[in-house]
N, C-alpha and C. Protein backbone atom coordinates (compact mmCIF):
# COMPACT_ATOMS: atom_id res chain seq x y z
N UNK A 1 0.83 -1.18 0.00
CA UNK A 1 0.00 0.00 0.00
C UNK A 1 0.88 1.25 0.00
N UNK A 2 0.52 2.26 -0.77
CA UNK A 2 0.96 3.41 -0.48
C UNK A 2 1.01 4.12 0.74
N UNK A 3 1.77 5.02 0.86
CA UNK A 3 2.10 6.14 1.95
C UNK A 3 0.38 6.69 2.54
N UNK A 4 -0.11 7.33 1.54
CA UNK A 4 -1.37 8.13 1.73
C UNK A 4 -2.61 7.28 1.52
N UNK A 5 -2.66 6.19 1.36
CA UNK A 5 -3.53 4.75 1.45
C UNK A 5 -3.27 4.14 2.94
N UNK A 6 -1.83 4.22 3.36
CA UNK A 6 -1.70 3.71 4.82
C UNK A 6 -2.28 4.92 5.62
N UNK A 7 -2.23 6.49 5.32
CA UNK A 7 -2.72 7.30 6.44
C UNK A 7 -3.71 7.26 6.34
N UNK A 8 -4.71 7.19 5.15
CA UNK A 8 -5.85 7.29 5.20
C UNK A 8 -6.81 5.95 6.15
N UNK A 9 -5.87 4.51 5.94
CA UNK A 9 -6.59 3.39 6.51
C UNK A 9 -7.04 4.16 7.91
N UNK A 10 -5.86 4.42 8.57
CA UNK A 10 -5.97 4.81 10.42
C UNK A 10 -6.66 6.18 10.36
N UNK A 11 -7.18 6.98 9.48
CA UNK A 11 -7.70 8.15 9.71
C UNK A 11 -9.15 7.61 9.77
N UNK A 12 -9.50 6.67 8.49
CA UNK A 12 -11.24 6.55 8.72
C UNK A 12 -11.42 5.47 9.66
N UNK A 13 -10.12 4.85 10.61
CA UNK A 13 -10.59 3.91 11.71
C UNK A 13 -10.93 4.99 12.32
N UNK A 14 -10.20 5.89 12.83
CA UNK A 14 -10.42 7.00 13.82
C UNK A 14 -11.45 7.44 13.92
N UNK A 15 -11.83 8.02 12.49
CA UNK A 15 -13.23 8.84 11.99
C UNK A 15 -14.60 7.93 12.88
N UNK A 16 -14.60 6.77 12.30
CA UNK A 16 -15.30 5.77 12.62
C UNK A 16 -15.62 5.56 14.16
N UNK A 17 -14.43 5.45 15.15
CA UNK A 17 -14.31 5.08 16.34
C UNK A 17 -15.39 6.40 16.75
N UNK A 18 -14.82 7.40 16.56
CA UNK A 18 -15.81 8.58 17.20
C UNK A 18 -16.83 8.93 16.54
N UNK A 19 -17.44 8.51 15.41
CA UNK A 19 -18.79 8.48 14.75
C UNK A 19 -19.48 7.84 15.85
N UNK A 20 -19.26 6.80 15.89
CA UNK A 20 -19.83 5.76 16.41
C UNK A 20 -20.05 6.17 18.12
N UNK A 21 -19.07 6.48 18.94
CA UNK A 21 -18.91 7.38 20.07
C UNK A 21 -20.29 8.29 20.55
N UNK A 22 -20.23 9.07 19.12
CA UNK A 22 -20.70 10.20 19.22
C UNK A 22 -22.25 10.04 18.71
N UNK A 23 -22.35 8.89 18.01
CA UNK A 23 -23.87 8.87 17.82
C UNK A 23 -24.68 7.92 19.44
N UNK A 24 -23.51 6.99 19.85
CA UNK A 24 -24.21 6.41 21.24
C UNK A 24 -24.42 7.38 22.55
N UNK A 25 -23.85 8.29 22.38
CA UNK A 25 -23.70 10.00 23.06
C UNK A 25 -25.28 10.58 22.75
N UNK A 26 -25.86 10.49 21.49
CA UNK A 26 -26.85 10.75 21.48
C UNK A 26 -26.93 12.47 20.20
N UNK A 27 -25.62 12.16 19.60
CA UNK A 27 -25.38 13.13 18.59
C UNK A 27 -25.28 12.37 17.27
N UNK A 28 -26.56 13.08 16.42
CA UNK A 28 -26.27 12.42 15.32
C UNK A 28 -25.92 12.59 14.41
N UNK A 29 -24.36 12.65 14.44
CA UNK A 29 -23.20 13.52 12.98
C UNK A 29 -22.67 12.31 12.07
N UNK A 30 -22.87 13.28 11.20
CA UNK A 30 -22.25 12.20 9.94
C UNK A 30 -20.47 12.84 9.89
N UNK A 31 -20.15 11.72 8.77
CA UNK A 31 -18.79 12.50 8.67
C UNK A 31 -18.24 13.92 8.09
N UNK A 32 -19.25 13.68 7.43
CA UNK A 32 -19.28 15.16 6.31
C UNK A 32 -19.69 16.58 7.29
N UNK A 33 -20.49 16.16 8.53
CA UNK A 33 -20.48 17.52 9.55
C UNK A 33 -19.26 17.38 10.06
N UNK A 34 -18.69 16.23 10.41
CA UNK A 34 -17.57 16.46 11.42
C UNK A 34 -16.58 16.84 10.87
N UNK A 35 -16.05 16.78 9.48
CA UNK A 35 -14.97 17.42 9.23
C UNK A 35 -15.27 18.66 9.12
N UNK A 36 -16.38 19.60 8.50
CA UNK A 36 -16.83 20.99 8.85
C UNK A 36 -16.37 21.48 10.22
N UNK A 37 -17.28 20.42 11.51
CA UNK A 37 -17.11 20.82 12.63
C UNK A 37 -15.85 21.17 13.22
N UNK A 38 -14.88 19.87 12.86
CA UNK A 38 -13.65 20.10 13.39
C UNK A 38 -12.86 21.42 12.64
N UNK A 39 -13.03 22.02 12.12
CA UNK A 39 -12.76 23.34 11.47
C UNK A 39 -13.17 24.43 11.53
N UNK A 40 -14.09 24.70 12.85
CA UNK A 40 -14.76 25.45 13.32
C UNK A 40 -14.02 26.02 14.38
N UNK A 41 -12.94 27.83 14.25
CA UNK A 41 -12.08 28.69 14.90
C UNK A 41 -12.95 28.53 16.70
N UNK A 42 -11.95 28.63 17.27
CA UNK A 42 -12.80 29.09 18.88
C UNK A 42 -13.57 30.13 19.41
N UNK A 43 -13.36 30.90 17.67
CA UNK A 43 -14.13 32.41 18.32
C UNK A 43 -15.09 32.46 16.94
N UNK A 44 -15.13 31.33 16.22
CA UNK A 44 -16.18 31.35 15.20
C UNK A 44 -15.39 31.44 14.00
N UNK A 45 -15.94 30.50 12.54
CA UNK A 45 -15.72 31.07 11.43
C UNK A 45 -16.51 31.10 10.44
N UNK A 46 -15.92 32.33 9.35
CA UNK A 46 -16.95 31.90 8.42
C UNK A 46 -16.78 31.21 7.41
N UNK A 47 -18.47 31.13 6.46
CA UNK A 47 -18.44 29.66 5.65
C UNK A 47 -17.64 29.81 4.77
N UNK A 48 -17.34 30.50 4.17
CA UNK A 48 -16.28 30.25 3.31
C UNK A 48 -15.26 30.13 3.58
N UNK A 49 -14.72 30.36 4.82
CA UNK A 49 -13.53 29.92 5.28
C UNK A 49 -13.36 28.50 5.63
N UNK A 50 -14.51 28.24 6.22
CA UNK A 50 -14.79 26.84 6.34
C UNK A 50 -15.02 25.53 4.98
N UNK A 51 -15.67 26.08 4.18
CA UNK A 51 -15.68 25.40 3.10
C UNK A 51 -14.12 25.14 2.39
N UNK A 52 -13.18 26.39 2.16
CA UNK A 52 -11.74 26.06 2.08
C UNK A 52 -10.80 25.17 2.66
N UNK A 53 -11.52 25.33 4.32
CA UNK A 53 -10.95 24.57 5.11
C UNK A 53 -10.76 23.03 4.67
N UNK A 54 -12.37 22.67 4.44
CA UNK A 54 -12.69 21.34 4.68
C UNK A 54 -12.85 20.66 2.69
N UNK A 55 -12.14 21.71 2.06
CA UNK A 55 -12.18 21.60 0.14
C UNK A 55 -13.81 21.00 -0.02
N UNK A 56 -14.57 21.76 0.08
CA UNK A 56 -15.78 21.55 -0.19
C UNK A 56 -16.05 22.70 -1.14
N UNK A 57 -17.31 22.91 -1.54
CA UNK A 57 -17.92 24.06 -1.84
C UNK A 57 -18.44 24.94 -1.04
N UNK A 58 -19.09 26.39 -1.28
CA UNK A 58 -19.93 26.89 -0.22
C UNK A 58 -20.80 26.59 0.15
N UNK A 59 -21.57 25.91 -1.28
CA UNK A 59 -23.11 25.07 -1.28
C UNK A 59 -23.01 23.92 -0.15
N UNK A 60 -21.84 23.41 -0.07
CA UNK A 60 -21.84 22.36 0.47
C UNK A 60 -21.93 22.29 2.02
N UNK A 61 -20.73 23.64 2.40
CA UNK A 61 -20.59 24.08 3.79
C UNK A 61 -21.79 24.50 4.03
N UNK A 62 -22.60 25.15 3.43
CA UNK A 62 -23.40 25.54 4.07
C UNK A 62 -24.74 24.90 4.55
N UNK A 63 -24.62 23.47 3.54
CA UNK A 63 -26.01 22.64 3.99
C UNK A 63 -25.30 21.73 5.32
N UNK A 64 -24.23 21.55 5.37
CA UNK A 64 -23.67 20.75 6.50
C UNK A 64 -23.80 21.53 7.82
N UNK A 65 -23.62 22.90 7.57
CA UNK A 65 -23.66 23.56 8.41
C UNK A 65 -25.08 24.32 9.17
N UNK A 66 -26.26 23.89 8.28
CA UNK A 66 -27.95 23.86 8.84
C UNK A 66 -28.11 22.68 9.22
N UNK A 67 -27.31 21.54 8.76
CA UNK A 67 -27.36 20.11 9.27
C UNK A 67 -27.32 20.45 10.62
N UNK A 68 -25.71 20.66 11.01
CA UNK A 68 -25.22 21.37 12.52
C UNK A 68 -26.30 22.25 13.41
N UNK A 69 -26.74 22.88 12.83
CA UNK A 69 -27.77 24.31 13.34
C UNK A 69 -28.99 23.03 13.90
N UNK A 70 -29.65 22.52 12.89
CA UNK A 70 -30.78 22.02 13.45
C UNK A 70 -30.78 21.03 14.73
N UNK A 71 -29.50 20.41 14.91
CA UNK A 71 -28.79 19.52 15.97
C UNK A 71 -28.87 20.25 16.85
N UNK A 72 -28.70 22.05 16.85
CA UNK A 72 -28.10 22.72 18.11
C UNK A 72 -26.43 22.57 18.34
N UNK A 73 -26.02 22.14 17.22
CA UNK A 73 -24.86 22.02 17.74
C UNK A 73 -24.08 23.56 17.23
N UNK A 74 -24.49 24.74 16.72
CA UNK A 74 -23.84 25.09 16.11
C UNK A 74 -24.77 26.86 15.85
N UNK A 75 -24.28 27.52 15.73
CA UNK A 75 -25.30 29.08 15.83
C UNK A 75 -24.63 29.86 14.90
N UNK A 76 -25.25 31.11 14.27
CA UNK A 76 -24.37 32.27 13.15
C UNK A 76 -24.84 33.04 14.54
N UNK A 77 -23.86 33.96 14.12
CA UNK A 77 -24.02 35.31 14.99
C UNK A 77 -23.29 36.17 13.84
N UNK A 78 -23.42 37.65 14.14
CA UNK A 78 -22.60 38.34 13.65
C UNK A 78 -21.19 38.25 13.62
N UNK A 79 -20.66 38.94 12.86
CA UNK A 79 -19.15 39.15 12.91
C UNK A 79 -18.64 40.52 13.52
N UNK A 80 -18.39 40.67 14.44
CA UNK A 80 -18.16 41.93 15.11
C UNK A 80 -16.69 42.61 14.25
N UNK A 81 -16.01 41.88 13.21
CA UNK A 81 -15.17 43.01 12.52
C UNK A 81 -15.74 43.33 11.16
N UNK A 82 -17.01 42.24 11.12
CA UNK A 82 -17.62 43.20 9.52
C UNK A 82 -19.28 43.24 9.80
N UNK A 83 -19.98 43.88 10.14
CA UNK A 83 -21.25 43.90 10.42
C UNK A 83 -22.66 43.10 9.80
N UNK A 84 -21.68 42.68 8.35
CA UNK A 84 -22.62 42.27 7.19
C UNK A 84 -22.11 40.89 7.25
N UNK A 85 -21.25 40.19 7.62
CA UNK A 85 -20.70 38.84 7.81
C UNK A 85 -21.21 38.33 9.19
N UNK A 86 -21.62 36.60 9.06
CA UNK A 86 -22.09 35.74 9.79
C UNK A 86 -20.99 34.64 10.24
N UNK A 87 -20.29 34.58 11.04
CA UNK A 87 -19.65 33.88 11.92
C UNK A 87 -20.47 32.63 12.55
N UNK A 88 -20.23 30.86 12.39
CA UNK A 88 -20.29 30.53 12.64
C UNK A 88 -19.50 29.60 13.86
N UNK A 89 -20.40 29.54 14.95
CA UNK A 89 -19.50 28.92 16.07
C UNK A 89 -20.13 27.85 16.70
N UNK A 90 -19.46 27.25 17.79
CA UNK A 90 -20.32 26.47 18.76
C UNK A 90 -21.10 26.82 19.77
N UNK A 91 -22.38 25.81 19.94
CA UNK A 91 -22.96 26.62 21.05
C UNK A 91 -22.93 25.59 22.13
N UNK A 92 -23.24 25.74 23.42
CA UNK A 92 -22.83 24.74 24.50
C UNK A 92 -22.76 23.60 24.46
N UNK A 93 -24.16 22.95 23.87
CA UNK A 93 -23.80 21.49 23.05
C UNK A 93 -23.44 21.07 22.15
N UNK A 94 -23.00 22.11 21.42
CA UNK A 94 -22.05 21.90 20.39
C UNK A 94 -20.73 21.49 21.02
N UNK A 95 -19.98 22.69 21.89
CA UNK A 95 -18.91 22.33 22.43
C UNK A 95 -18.64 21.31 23.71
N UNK A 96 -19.55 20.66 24.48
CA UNK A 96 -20.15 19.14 24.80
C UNK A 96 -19.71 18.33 23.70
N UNK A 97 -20.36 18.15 22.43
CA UNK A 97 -20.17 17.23 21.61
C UNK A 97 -18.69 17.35 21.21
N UNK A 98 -18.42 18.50 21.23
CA UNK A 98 -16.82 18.59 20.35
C UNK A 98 -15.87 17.86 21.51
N UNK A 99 -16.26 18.05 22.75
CA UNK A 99 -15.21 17.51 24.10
C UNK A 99 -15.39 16.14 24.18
N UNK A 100 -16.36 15.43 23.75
CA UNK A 100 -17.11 14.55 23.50
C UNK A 100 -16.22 13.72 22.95
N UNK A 101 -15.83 14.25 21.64
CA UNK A 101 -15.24 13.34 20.59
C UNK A 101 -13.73 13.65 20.88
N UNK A 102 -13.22 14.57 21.15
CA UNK A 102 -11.62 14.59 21.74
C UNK A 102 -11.55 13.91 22.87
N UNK A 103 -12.23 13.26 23.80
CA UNK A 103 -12.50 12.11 24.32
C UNK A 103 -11.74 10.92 23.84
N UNK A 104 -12.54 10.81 22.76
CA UNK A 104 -12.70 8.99 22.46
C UNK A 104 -11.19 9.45 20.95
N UNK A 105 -11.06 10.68 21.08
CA UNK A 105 -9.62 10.79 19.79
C UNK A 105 -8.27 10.30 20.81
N UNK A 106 -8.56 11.05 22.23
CA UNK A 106 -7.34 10.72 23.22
C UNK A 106 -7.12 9.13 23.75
N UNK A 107 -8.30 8.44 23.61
CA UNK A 107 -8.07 6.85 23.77
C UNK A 107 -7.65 6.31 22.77
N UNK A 108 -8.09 6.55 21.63
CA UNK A 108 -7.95 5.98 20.64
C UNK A 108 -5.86 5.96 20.63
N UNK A 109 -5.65 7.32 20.64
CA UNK A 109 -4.23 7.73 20.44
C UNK A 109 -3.15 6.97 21.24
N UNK A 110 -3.78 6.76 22.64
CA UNK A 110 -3.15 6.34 23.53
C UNK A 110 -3.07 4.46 23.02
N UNK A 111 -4.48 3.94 22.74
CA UNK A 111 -4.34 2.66 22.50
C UNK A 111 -2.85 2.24 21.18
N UNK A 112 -3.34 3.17 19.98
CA UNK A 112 -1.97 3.39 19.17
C UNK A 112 -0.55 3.44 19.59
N UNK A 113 -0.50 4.23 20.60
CA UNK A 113 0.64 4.82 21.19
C UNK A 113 0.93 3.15 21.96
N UNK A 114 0.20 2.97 22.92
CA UNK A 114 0.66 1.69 23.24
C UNK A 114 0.74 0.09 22.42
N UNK A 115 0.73 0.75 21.48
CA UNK A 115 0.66 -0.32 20.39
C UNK A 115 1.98 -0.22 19.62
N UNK A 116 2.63 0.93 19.30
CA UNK A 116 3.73 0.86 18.51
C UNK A 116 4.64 1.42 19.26
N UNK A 117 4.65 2.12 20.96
CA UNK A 117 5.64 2.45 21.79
C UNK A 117 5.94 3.94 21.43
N UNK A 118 6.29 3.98 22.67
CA UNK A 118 6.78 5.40 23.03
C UNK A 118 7.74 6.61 21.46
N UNK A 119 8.82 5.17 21.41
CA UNK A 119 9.92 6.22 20.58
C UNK A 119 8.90 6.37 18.98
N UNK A 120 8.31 4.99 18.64
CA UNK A 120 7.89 5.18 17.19
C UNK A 120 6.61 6.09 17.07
N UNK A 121 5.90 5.82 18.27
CA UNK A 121 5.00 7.01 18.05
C UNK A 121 5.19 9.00 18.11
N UNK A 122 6.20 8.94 18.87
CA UNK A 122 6.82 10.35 18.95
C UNK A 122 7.61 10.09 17.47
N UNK A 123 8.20 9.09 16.88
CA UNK A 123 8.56 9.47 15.25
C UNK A 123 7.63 9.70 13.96
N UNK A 124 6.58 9.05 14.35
CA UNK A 124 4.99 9.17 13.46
C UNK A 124 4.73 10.87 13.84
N UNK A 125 4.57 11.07 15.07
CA UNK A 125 3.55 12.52 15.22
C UNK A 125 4.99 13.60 14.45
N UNK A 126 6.11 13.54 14.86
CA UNK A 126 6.94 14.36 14.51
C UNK A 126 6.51 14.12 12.78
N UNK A 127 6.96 13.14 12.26
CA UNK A 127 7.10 12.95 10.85
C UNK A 127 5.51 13.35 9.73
N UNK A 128 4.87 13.15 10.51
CA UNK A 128 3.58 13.57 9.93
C UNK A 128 3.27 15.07 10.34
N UNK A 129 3.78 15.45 11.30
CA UNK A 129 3.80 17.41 11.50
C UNK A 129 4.93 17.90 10.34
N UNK A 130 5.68 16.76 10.06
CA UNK A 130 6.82 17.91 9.25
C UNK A 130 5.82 17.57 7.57
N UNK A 131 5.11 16.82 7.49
CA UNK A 131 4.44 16.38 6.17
C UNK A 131 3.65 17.64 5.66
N UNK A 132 2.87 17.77 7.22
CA UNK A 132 1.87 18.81 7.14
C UNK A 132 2.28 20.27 6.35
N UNK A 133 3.33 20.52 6.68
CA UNK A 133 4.21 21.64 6.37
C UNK A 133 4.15 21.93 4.90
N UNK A 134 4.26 20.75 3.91
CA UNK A 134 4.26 20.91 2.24
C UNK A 134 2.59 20.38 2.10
N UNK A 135 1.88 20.42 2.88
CA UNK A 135 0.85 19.59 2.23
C UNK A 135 -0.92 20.28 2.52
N UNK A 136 -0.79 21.03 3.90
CA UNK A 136 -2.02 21.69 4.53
C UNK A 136 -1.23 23.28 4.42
N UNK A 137 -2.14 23.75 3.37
CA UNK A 137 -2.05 25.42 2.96
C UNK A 137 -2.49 25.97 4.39
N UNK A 138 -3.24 25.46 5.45
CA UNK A 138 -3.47 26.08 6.87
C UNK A 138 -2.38 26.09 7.78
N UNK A 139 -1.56 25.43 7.40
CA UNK A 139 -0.42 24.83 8.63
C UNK A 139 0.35 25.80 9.07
């Protein structure tokens, strides 16, 4: 298997582990909200920033993101540096659900971690932060 066929295997176990988490929690997100979600600034962003984020469209961010709204997981408010812009953020059970799933990401990590040891896993997180560098225009 390739390089980016092997990251991807352990990314949609991951994905999966906390889908699954998060719908017995009593939240019912698909994957397509959660990568939106997880791209959601601490002080709010907007959709088009978000849609870049997550290489979607706007059309797209933005139905994922009434998906989010109708859950409660998720509110527009203004943008207090442009008056005419809508900032999307979390709202209490939104950020519940988000603590929710960094939960079951920190077991997951740890089970990994104790699976391939101390030194190789500090060479994975290093080696995949230096990846990030040529590869995520956000980094």
């Amino acid at each position: 298997m390739d390089l980016a066929t092997l990251m991807y295997v352990s990314y949609r176990a991951m994905d999966e582990r906390v889908l699954t988490a998060m719908r017995a929690a009593g939240y019912d997100i698909t994957a397509a909200q959660s990568r939106i979600a997880q791209r959601i600034d601490d002080e709010g962003s907007r959709l088009t920033d978000l849609a870049e984020r997550a290489q979607v469209t706007k059309q797209t961010a933005s139905q994922l993101v009434v998906a989010l709204e109708r859950q409660g997981l998720v509110e527009r408010v203004p943008d207090p540096a442009d008056g005419r812009a809508r900032l999307i953020r979390f709202t209490e059970r939104g950020r519940a659900a988000a603590q929710e799933a960094m939960q079951v990401v920190i077991g997951v990590e740890q089970e990994w971690a104790e699976h391939l040891g101390p030194r190789m896993t500090a060479q994975l997180r290093a080696a995949l932060a230096r990846l990030r560098e040529v590869t995520d225009p956000y980094a």
